[in-house]
PDB file of N, CA and C in Angstrom:
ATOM      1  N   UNK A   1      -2.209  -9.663   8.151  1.00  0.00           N
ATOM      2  CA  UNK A   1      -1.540  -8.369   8.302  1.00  0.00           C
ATOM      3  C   UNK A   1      -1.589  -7.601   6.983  1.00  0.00           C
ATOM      4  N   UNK A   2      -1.139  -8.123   5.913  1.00  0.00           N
ATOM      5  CA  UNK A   2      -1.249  -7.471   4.517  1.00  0.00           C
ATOM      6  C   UNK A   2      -2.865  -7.120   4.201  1.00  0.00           C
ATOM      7  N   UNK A   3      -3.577  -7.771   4.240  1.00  0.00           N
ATOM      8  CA  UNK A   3      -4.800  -7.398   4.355  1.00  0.00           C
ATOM      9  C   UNK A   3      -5.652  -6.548   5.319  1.00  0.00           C
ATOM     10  N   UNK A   4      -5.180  -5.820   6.372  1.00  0.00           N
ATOM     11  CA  UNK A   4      -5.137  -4.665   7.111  1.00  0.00           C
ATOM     12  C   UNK A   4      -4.783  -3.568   6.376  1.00  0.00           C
ATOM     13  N   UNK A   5      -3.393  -3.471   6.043  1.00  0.00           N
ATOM     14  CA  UNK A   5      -2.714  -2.674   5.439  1.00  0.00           C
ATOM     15  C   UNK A   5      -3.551  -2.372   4.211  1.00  0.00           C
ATOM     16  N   UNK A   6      -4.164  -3.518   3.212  1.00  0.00           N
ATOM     17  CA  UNK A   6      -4.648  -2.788   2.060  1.00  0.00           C
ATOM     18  C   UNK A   6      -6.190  -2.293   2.222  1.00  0.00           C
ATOM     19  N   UNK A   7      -6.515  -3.131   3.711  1.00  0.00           N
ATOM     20  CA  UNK A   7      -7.966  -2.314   4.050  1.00  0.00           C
ATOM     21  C   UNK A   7      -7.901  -1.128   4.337  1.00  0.00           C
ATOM     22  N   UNK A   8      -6.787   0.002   4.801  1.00  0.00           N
ATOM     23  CA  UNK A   8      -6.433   0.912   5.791  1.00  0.00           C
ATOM     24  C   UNK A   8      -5.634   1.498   4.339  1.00  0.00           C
ATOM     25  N   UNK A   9      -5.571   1.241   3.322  1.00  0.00           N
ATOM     26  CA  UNK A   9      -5.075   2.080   1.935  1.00  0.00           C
ATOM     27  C   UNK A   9      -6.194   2.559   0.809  1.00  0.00           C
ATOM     28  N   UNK A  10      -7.079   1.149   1.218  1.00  0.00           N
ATOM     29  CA  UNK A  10      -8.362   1.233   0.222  1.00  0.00           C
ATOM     30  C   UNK A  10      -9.428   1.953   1.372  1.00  0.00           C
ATOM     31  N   UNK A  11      -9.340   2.347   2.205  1.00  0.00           N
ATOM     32  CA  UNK A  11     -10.413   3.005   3.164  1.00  0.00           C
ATOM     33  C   UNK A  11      -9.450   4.639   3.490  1.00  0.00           C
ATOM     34  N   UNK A  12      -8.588   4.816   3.439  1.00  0.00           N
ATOM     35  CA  UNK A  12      -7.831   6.269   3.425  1.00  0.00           C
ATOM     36  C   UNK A  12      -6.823   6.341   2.498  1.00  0.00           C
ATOM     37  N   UNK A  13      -5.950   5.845   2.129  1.00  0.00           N
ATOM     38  CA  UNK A  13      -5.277   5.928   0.666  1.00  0.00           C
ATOM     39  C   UNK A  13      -4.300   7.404   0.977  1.00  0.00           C
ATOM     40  N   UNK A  14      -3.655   7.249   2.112  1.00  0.00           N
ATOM     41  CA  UNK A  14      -3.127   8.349   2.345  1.00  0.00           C
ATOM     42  C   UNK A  14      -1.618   7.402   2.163  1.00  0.00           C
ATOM     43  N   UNK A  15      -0.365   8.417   1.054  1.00  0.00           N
ATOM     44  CA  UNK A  15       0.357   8.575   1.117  1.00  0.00           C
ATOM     45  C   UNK A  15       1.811   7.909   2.054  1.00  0.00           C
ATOM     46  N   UNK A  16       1.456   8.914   3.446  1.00  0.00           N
ATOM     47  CA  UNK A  16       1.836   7.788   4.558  1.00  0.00           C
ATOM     48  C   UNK A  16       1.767   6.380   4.531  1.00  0.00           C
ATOM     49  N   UNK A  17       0.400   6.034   4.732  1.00  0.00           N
ATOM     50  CA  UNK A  17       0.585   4.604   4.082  1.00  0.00           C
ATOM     51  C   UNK A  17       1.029   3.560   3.797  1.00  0.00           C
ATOM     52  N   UNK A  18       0.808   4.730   2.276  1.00  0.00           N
ATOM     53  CA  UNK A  18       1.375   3.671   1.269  1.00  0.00           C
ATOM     54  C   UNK A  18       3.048   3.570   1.318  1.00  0.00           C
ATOM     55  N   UNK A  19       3.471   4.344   1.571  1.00  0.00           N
ATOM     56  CA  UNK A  19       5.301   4.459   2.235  1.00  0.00           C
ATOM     57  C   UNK A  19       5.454   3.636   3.161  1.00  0.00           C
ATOM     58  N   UNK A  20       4.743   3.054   3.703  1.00  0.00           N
ATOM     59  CA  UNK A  20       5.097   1.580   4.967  1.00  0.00           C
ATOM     60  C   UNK A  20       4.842   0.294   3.983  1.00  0.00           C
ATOM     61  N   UNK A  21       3.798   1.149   3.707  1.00  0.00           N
ATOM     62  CA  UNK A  21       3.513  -0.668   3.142  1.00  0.00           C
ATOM     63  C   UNK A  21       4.269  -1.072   1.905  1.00  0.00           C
ATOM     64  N   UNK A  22       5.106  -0.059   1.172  1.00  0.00           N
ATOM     65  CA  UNK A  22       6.025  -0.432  -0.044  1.00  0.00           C
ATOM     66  C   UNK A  22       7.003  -0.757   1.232  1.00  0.00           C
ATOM     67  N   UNK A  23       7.303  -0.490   2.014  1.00  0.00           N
ATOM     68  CA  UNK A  23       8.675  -0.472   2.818  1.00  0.00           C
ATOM     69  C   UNK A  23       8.747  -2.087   3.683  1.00  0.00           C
ATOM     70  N   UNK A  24       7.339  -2.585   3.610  1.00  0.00           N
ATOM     71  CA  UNK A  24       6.908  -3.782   4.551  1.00  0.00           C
ATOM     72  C   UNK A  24       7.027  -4.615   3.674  1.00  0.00           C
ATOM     73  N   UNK A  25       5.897  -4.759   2.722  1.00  0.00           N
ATOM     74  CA  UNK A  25       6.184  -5.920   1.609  1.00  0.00           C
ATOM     75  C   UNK A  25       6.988  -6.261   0.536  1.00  0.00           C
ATOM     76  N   UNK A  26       6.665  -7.162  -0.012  1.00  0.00           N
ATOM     77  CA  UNK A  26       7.644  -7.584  -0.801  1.00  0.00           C
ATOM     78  C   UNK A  26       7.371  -7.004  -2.236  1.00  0.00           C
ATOM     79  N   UNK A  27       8.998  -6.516  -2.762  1.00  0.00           N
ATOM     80  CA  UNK A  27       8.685  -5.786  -4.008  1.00  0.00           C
ATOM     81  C   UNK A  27       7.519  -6.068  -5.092  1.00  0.00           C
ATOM     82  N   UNK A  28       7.099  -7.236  -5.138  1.00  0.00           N
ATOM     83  CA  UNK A  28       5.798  -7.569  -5.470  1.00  0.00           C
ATOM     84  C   UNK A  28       4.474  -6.760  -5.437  1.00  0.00           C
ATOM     85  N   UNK A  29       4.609  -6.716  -3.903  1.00  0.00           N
ATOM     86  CA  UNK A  29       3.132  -5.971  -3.548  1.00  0.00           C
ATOM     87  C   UNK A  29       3.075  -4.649  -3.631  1.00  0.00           C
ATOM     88  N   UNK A  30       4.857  -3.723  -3.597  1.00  0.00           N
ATOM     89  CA  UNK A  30       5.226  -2.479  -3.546  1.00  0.00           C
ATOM     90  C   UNK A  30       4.577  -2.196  -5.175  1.00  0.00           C
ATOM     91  N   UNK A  31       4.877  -3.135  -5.835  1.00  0.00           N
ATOM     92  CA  UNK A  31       4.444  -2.403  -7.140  1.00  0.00           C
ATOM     93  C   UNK A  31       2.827  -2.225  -7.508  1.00  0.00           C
ATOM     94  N   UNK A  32       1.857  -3.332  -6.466  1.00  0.00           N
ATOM     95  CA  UNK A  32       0.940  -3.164  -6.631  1.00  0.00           C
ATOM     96  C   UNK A  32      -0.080  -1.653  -5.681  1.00  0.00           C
ATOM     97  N   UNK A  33       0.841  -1.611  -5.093  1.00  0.00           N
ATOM     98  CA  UNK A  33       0.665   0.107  -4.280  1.00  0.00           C
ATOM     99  C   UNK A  33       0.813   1.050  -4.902  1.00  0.00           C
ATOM    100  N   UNK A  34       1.842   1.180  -5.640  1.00  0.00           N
ATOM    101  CA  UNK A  34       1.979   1.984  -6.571  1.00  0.00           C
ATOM    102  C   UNK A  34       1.338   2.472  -7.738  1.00  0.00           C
ATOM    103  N   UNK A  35       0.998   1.251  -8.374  1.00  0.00           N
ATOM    104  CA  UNK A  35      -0.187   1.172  -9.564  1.00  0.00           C
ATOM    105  C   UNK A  35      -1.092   2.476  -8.942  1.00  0.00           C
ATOM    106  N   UNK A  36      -1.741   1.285  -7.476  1.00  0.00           N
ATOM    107  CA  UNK A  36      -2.879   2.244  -7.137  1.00  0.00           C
ATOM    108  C   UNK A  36      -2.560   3.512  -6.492  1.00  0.00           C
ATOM    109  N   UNK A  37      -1.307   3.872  -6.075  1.00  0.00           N
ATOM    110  CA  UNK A  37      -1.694   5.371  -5.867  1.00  0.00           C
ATOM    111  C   UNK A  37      -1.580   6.302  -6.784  1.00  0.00           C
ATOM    112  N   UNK A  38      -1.041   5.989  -7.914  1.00  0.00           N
ATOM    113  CA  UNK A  38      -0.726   6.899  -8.892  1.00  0.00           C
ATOM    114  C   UNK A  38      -1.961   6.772  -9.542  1.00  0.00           C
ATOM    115  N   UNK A  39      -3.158   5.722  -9.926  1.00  0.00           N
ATOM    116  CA  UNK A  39      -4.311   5.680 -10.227  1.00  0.00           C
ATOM    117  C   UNK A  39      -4.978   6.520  -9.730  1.00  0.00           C
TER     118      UNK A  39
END
């Protein structure tokens, strides 16, 4: 499942998104979303 999510961030990288998937995983992975959208 997490690996959907970062296929479907790294293939559209839309915003939306990335707001589920900080909201789904664990603060861990939220920070690694973040990195990359602000990248």
């Amino acid at each position: 499942m997490y690996l959907f999510l970062f296929f479907l961030l790294f293939s559209g990288g839309s915003l939306s998104l990335a707001l589920i998937t900080r909201g789904v995983t664990l603060p861990f992975h939220g920070r690694i979303v973040r990195a990359f959208v602000n990248s």
